[in-house]
Protein backbone atom coordinates (compact mmCIF):
# COMPACT_ATOMS: atom_id res chain seq x y z
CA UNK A 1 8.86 74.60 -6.16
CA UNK A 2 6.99 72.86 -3.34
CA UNK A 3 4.59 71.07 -5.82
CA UNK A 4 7.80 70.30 -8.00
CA UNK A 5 9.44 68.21 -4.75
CA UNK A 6 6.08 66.71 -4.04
CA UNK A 7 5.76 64.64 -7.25
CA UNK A 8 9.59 63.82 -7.57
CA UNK A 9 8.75 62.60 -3.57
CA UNK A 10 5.38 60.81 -5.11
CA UNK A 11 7.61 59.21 -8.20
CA UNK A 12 10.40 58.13 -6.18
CA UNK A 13 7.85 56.34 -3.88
CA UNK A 14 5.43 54.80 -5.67
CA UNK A 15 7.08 53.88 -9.14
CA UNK A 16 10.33 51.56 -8.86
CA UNK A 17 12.96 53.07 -10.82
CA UNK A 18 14.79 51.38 -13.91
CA UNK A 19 17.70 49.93 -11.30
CA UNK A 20 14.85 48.27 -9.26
CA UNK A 21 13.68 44.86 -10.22
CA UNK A 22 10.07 44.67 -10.70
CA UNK A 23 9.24 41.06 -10.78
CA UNK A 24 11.55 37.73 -9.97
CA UNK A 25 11.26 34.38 -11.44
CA UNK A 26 12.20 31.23 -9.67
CA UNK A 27 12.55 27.31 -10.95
CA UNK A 28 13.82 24.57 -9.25
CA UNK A 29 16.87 22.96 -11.52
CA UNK A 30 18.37 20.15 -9.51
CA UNK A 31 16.83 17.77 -7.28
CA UNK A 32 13.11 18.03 -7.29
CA UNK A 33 11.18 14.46 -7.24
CA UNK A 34 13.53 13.21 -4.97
CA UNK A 35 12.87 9.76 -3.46
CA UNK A 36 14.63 9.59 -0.04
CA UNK A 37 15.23 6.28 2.10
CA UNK A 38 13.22 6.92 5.72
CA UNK A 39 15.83 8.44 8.32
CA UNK A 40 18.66 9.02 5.96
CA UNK A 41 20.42 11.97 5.39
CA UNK A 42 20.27 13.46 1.96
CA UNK A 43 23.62 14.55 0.41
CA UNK A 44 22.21 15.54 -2.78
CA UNK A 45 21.51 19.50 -3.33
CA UNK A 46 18.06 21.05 -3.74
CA UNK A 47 18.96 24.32 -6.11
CA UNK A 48 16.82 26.96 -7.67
CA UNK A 49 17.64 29.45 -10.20
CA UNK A 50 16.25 33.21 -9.61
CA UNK A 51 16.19 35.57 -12.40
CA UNK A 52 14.72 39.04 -12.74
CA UNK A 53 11.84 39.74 -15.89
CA UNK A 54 14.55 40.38 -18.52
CA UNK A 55 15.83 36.27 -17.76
CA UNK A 56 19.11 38.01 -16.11
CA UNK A 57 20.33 36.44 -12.64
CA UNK A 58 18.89 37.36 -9.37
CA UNK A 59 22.32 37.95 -7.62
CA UNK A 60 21.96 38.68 -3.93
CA UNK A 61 18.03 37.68 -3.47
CA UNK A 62 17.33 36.05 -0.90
CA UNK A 63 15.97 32.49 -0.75
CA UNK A 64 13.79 30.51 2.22
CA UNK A 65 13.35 27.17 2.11
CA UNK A 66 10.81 25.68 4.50
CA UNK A 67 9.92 22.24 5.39
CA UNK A 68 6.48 20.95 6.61
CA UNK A 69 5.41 20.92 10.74
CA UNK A 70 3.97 17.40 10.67
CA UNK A 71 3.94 14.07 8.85
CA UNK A 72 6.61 13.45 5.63
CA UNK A 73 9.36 15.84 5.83
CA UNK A 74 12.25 16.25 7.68
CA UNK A 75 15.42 18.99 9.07
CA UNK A 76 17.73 20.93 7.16
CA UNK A 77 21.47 20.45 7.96
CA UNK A 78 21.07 23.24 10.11
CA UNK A 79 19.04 21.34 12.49
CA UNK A 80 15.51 23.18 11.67
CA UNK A 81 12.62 22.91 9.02
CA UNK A 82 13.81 26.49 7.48
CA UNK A 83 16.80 27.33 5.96
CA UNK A 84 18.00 30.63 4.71
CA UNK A 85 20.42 31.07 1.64
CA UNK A 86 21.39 34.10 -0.29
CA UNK A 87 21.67 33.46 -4.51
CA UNK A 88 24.75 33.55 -5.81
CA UNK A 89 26.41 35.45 -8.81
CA UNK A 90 24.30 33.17 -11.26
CA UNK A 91 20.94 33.73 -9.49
CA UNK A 92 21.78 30.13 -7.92
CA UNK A 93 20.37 28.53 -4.36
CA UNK A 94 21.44 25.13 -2.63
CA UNK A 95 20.69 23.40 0.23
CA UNK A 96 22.11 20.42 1.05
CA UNK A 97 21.90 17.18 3.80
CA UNK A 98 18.43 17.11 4.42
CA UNK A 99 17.54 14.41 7.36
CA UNK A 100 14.45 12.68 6.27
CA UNK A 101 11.86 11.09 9.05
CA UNK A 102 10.48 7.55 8.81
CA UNK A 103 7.08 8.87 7.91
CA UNK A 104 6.70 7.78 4.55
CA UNK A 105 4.78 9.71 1.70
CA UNK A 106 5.09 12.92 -0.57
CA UNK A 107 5.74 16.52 0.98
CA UNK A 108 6.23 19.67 0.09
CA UNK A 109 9.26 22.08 0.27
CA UNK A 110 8.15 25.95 0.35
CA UNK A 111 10.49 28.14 -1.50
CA UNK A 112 10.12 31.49 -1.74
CA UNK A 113 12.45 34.24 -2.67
CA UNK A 114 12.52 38.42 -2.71
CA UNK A 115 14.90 40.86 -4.13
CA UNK A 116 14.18 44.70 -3.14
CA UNK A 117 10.34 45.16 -3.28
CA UNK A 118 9.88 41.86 -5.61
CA UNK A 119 8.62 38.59 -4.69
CA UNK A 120 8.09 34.90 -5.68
CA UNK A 121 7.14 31.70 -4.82
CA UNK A 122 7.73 27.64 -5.78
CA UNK A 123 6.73 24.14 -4.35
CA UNK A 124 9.01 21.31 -5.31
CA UNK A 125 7.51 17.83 -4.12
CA UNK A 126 9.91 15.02 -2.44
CA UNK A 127 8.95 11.48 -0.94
CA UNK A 128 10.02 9.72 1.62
CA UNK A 129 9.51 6.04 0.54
CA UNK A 130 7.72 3.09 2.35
CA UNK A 131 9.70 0.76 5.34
CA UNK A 132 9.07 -2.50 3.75
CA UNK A 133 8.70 -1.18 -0.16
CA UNK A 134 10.34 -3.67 -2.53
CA UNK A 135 10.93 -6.53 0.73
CA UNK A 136 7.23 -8.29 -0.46
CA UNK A 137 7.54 -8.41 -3.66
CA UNK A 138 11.23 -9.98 -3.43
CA UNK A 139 10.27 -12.36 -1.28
CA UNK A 140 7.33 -13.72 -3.45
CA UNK A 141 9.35 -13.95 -6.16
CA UNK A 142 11.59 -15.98 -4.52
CA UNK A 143 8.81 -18.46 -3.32
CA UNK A 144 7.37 -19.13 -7.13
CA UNK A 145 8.63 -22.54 -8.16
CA UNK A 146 9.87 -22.30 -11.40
CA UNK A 147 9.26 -25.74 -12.78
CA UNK A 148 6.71 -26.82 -14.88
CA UNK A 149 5.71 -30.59 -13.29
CA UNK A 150 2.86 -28.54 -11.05
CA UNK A 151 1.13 -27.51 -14.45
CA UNK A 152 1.35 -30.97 -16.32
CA UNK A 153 0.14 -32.64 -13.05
CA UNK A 154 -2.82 -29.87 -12.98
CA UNK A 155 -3.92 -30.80 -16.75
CA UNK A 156 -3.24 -34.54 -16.09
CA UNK A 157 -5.64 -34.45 -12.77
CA UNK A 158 -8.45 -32.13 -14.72
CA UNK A 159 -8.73 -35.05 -17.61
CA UNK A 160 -8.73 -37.81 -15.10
CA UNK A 161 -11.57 -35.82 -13.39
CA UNK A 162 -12.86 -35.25 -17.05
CA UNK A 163 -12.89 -39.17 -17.50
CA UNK A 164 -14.72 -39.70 -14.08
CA UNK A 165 -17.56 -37.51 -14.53
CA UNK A 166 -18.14 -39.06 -18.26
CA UNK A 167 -18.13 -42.73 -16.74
CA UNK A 168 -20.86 -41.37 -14.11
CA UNK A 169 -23.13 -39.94 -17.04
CA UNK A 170 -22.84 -42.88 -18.86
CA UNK A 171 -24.06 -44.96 -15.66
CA UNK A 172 -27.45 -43.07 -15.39
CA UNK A 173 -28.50 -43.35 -19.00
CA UNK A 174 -27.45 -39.58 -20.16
CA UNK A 175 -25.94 -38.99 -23.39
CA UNK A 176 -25.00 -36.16 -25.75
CA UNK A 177 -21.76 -35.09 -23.47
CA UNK A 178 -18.48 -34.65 -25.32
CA UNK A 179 -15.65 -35.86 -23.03
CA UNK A 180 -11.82 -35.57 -24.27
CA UNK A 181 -10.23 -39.10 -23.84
CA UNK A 182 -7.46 -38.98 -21.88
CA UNK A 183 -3.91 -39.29 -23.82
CA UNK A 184 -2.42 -42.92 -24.48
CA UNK A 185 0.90 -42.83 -22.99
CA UNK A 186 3.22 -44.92 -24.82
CA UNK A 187 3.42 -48.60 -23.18
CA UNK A 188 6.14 -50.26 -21.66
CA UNK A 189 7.96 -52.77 -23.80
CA UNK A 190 8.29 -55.86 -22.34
CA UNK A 191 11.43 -57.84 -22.99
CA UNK A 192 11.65 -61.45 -22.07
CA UNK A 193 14.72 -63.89 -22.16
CA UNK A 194 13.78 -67.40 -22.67
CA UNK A 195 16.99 -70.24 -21.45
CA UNK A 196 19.45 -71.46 -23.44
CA UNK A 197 19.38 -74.45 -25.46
CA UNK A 198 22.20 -76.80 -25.59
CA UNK A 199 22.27 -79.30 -27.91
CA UNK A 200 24.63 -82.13 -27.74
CA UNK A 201 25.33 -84.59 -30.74
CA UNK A 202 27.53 -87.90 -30.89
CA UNK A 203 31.18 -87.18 -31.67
């Protein structure tokens, strides 16, 4: 009898029984990559999805969500860098209005999760993006002329220059340079009105 109550006491302890869940699964479904603007306050939800080994929902487990101590990262709503939330019916987790810093740069959100004697883990990356991000390159765009005089001027100055340096080689006796004559540009007609002649004859 006593050795009979002894293993039932060893089973019950040391071998989960087929109520118990074994091993838990957890994936982040909405919200992960998120690009936040510095010192805002994110109404978006962060949710995971926590299912046992057969794929069924994780009802009841319990989820932690934990921010970093220093550099990119933020508060929960709650007003600390943990928050505490309990999956619902569907093996579901939220968290919602997370209040970015100014720090900008990618950081990591701990999640971890446990049901009964069963544990798991997941990172899910964010960024907070850069102060000035976007303001440069605006603002250069804005400054390009768009017309195209500068670059006729440029090819216009680089033949004169052409035309130069073939009139200085020609002036110390070398030869054997090929120099590309600069373009005729049409000529100016010139027009020219001479008086009028009167001519008057007898009546």
């Amino acid at each position: 009898m006593r050795l009979w109550w002894a293993g039932a006491l060893l089973a019950g302890c040391c071998f989960p029984s087929a109520s118990q869940v074994a091993i838990l699964q957890i994936q982040v479904v909405e919200g992960e990559a998120t690009v936040h603007t510095p010192g805002s306050r994110n109404g978006h939800a962060l949710t995971v999805v926590v299912t046992d080994e057969t794929g069924k929902p994780a009802a009841g487990a319990v989820v932690t969500f934990k921010l970093p101590d220093d550099g990119p990262g933020g508060t929960f709503a709650n007003g600390l860098r943990s928050e505490v939330v309990t999956a619902d019916s569907r093996g579901r987790a939220s968290v919602r209005g997370l209040h970015v810093n100014r720090i900008p740069g990618r950081f990591q959100i701990r999640i971890t999760t446990s049901l009964e004697q069963a544990r798991a883990g997941i990172v899910s990356f964010q960024y907070v993006a850069g102060l000035n991000e976007g303001v440069a390159t605006a603002a250069a765009s804005k400054a390009k002329p768009r017309s195209r005089w500068p670059w006729i001027a440029l090819v216009v100055g680089a033949a004169a220059a052409g035309g130069i340096a073939a009139g200085a080689g020609g002036s110390g006796g070398h030869s054997g340079t090929a120099v590309a004559a600069l373009p005729q540009l049409p000529s100016t007609p010139s027009l020219s009105i001479g008086g009028p002649t009167i001519i008057v004859g007898r009546p």
